[in-house]
Protein backbone atom coordinates (compact mmCIF):
# COMPACT_ATOMS: atom_id res chain seq x y z
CA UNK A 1 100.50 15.00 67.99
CA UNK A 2 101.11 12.37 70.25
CA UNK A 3 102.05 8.74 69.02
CA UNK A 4 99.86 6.39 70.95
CA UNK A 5 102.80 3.36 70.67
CA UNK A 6 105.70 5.74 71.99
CA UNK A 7 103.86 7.84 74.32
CA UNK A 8 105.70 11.85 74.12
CA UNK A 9 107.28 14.62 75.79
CA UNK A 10 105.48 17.26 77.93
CA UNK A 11 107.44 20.41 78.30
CA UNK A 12 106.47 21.81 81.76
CA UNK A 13 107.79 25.05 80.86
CA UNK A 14 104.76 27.10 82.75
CA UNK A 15 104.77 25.03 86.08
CA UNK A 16 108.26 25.89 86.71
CA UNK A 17 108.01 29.74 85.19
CA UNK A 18 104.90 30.09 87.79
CA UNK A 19 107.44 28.37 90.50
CA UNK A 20 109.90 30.90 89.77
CA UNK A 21 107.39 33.63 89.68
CA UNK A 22 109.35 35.02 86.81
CA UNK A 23 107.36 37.07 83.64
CA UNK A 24 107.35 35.31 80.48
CA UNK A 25 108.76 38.87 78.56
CA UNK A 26 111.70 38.81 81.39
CA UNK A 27 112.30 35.13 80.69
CA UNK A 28 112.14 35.59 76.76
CA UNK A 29 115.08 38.07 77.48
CA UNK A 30 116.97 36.39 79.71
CA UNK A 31 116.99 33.44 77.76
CA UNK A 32 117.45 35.44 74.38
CA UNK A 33 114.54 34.26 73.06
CA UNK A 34 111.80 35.29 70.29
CA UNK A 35 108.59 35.68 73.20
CA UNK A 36 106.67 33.78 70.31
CA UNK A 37 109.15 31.41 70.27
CA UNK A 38 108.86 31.04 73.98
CA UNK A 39 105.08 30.58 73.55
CA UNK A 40 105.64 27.60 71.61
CA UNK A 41 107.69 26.48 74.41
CA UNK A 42 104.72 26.64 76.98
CA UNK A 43 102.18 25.72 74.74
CA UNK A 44 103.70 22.62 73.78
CA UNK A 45 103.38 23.28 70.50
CA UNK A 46 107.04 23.02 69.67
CA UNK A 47 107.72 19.75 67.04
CA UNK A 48 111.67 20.07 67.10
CA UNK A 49 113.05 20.74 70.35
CA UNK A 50 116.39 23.02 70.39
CA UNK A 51 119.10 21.99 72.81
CA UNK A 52 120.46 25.43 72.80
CA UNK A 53 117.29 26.73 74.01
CA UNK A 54 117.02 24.62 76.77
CA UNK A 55 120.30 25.03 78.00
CA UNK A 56 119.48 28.84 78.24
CA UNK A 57 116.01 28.10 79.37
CA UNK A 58 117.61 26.05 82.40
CA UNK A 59 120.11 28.43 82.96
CA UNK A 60 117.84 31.36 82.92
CA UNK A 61 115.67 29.50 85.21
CA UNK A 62 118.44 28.02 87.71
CA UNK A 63 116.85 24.60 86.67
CA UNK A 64 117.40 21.07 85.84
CA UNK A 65 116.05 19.78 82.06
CA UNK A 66 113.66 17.10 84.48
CA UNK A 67 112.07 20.46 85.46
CA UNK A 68 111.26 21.36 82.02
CA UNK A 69 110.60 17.90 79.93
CA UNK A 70 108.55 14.80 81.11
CA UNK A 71 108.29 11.49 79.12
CA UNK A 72 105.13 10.59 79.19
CA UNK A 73 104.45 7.00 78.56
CA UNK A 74 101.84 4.66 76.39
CA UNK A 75 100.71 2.94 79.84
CA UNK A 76 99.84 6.70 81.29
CA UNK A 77 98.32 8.00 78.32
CA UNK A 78 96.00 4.96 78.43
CA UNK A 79 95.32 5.63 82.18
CA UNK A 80 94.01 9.07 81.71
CA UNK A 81 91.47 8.11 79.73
């Protein structure tokens, strides 16, 4: 659900697991992850986001958390419409 005054955070989880060219199933284990859980991830369908898990995620992934999250503002969401 995105709140139209705040604007929300994108998790960009597949771009950067395509850049890798690393398998979702080897990620889910590297990371020590549920591969459900890590569908929620990539989906963006996650409501609270785990610290924990994106630690590992970035770690498993040799990344930096601006890989994985982007704040989308109001003033975009209005501009893609």
């Amino acid at each position: 659900m995105i709140d139209q005054d705040y604007g929300f955070v994108k998790i960009k989880l597949l771009d950067v697991i395509s850049e890798k060219e690393i398998s979702k199933n080897k990620l889910a284990h590297l990371a020590q992850m549920e591969r459900t859980q890590l569908n929620r991830y990539c989906n963006n369908q996650v409501k609270l986001v785990d610290l924990n898990v994106l630690a590992r995620l970035c770690t498993s992934l040799d990344c930096k958390i601006e890989d994985i999250l982007e704040f989308v503002s109001t003033e975009n969401i209005d501009s893609d419409k």
